[in-house]
Protein backbone atom coordinates (compact mmCIF):
# COMPACT_ATOMS: atom_id res chain seq x y z
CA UNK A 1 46.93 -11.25 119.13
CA UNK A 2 47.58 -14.80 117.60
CA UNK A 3 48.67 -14.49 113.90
CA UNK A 4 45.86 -16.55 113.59
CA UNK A 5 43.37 -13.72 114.93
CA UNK A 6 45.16 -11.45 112.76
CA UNK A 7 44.85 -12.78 109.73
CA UNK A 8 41.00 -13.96 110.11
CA UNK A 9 40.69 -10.29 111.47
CA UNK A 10 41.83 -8.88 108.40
CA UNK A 11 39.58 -11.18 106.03
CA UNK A 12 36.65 -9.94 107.45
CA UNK A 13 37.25 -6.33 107.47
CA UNK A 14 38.38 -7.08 104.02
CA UNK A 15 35.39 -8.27 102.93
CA UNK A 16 33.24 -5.63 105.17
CA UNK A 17 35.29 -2.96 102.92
CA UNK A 18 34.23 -5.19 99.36
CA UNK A 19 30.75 -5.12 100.90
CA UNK A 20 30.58 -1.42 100.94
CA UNK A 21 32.62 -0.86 97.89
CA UNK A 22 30.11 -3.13 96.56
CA UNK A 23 27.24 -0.83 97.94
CA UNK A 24 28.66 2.48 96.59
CA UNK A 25 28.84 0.70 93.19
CA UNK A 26 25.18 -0.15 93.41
CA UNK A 27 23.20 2.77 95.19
CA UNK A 28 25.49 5.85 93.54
CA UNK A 29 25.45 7.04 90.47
CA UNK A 30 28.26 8.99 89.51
CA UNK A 31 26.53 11.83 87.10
CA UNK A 32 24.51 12.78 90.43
CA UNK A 33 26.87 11.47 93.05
CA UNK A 34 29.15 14.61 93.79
CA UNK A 35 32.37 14.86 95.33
CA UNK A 36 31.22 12.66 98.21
CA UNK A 37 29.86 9.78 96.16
CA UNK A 38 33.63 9.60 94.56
CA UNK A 39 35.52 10.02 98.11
CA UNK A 40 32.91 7.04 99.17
CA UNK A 41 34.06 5.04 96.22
CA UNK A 42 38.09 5.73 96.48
CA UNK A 43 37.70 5.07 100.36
CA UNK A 44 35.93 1.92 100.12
CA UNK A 45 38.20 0.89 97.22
CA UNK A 46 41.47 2.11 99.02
CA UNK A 47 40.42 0.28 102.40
CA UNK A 48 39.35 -3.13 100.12
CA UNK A 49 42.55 -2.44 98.31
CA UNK A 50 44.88 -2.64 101.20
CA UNK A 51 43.13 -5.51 102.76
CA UNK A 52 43.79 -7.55 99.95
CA UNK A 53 47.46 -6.45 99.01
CA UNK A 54 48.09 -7.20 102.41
CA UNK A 55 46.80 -10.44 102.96
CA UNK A 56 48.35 -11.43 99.63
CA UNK A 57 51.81 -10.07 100.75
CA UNK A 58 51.36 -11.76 104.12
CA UNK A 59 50.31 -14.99 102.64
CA UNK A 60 53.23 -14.69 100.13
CA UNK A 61 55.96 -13.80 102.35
CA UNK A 62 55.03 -16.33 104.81
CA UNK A 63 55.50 -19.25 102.64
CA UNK A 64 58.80 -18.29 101.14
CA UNK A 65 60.11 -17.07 104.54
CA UNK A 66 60.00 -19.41 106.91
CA UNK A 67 62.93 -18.20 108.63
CA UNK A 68 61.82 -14.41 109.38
CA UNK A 69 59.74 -13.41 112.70
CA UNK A 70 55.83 -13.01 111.63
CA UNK A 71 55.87 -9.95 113.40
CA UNK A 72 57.91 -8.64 110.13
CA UNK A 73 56.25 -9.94 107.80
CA UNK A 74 52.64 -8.79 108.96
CA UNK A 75 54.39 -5.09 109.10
CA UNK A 76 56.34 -4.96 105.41
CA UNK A 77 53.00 -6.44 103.96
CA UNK A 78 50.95 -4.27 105.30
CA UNK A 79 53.25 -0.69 104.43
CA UNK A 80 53.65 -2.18 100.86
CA UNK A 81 49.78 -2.79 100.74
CA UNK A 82 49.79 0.22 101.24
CA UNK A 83 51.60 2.12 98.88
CA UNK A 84 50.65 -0.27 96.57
CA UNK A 85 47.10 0.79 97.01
CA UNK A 86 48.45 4.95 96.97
CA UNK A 87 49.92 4.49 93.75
CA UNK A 88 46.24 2.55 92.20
CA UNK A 89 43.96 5.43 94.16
CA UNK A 90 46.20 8.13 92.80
CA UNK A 91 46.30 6.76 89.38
CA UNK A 92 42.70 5.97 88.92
CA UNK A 93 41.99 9.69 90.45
CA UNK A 94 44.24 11.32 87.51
CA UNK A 95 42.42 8.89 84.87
CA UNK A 96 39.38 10.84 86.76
CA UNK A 97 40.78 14.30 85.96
CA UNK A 98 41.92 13.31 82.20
CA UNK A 99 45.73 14.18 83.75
CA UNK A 100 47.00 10.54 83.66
CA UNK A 101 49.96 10.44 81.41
CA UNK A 102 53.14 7.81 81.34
CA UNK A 103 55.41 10.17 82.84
CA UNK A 104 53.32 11.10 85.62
CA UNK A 105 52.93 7.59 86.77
CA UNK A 106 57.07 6.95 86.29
CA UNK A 107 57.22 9.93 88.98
CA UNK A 108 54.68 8.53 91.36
CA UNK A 109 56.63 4.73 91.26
CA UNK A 110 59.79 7.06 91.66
CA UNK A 111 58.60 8.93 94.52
CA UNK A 112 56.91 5.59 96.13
CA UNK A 113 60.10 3.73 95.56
CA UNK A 114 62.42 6.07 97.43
CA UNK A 115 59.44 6.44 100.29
CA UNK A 116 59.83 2.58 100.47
CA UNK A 117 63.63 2.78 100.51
CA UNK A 118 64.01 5.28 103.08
CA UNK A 119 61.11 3.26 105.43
CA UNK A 120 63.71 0.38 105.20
CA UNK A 121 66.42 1.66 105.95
CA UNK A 122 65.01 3.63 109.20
CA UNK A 123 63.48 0.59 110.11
CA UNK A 124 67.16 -1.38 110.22
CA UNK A 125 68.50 1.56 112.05
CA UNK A 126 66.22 1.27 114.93
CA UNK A 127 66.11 -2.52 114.48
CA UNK A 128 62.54 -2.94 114.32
């Protein structure tokens, strides 16, 4: 696949995902939605989410690094889209729960950072 393809690939099912993000916002209501109205919402908002990070990480990397294989790029864009999106879904789910507190988002950024640390440096082991 082209980077080309890719990218208009990922556009679309980016905006599929902010289509039915879009359509969980309008047809649920959360008083009488239940647990599956709210895993609706965080999936369609995770899946939008990384679409997004991604293409902006792609977009962004791209430009400044002209010198890197595209191949790369797409894959550190789209496993810091990613996390990126974890550490929103996970935040706005302990804002949910009345459990969001400053300390508890330091550990998640802690425990993302070293899960982003350690994916680099077994990725330049096996020179991938």
């Amino acid at each position: 696949m082209s980077f080309k393809k890719y990218v208009y690939l990922m556009l679309f099912a980016t905006l599929i995902f902010y289509l039915s993000l879009f359509m969980v916002l309008t047809f649920f209501e959360p008083s009488n939605a239940g647990w599956q109205g709210f895993a609706l919402f965080y999936i369609s908002l995770g899946l939008s989410l990384i679409g997004t990070l991604t293409l902006i990480g792609l977009l962004v990397r791209v430009f400044f690094s002209r010198e890197t294989l595209v191949v790369k790029d797409v894959l550190i864009s789209l496993r810091q889209g990613i996390l990126f999106t974890v550490l929103i879904i996970v935040a706005l789910i302990l804002k949910g729960l009345d459990l969001l507190m400053w300390w508890n988002i330091l550990l998640l950024i802690g425990a993302l950072t070293l899960l982003e640390i350690f994916l680099m440096s077994y990725k330049s082991r096996n020179n991938l």
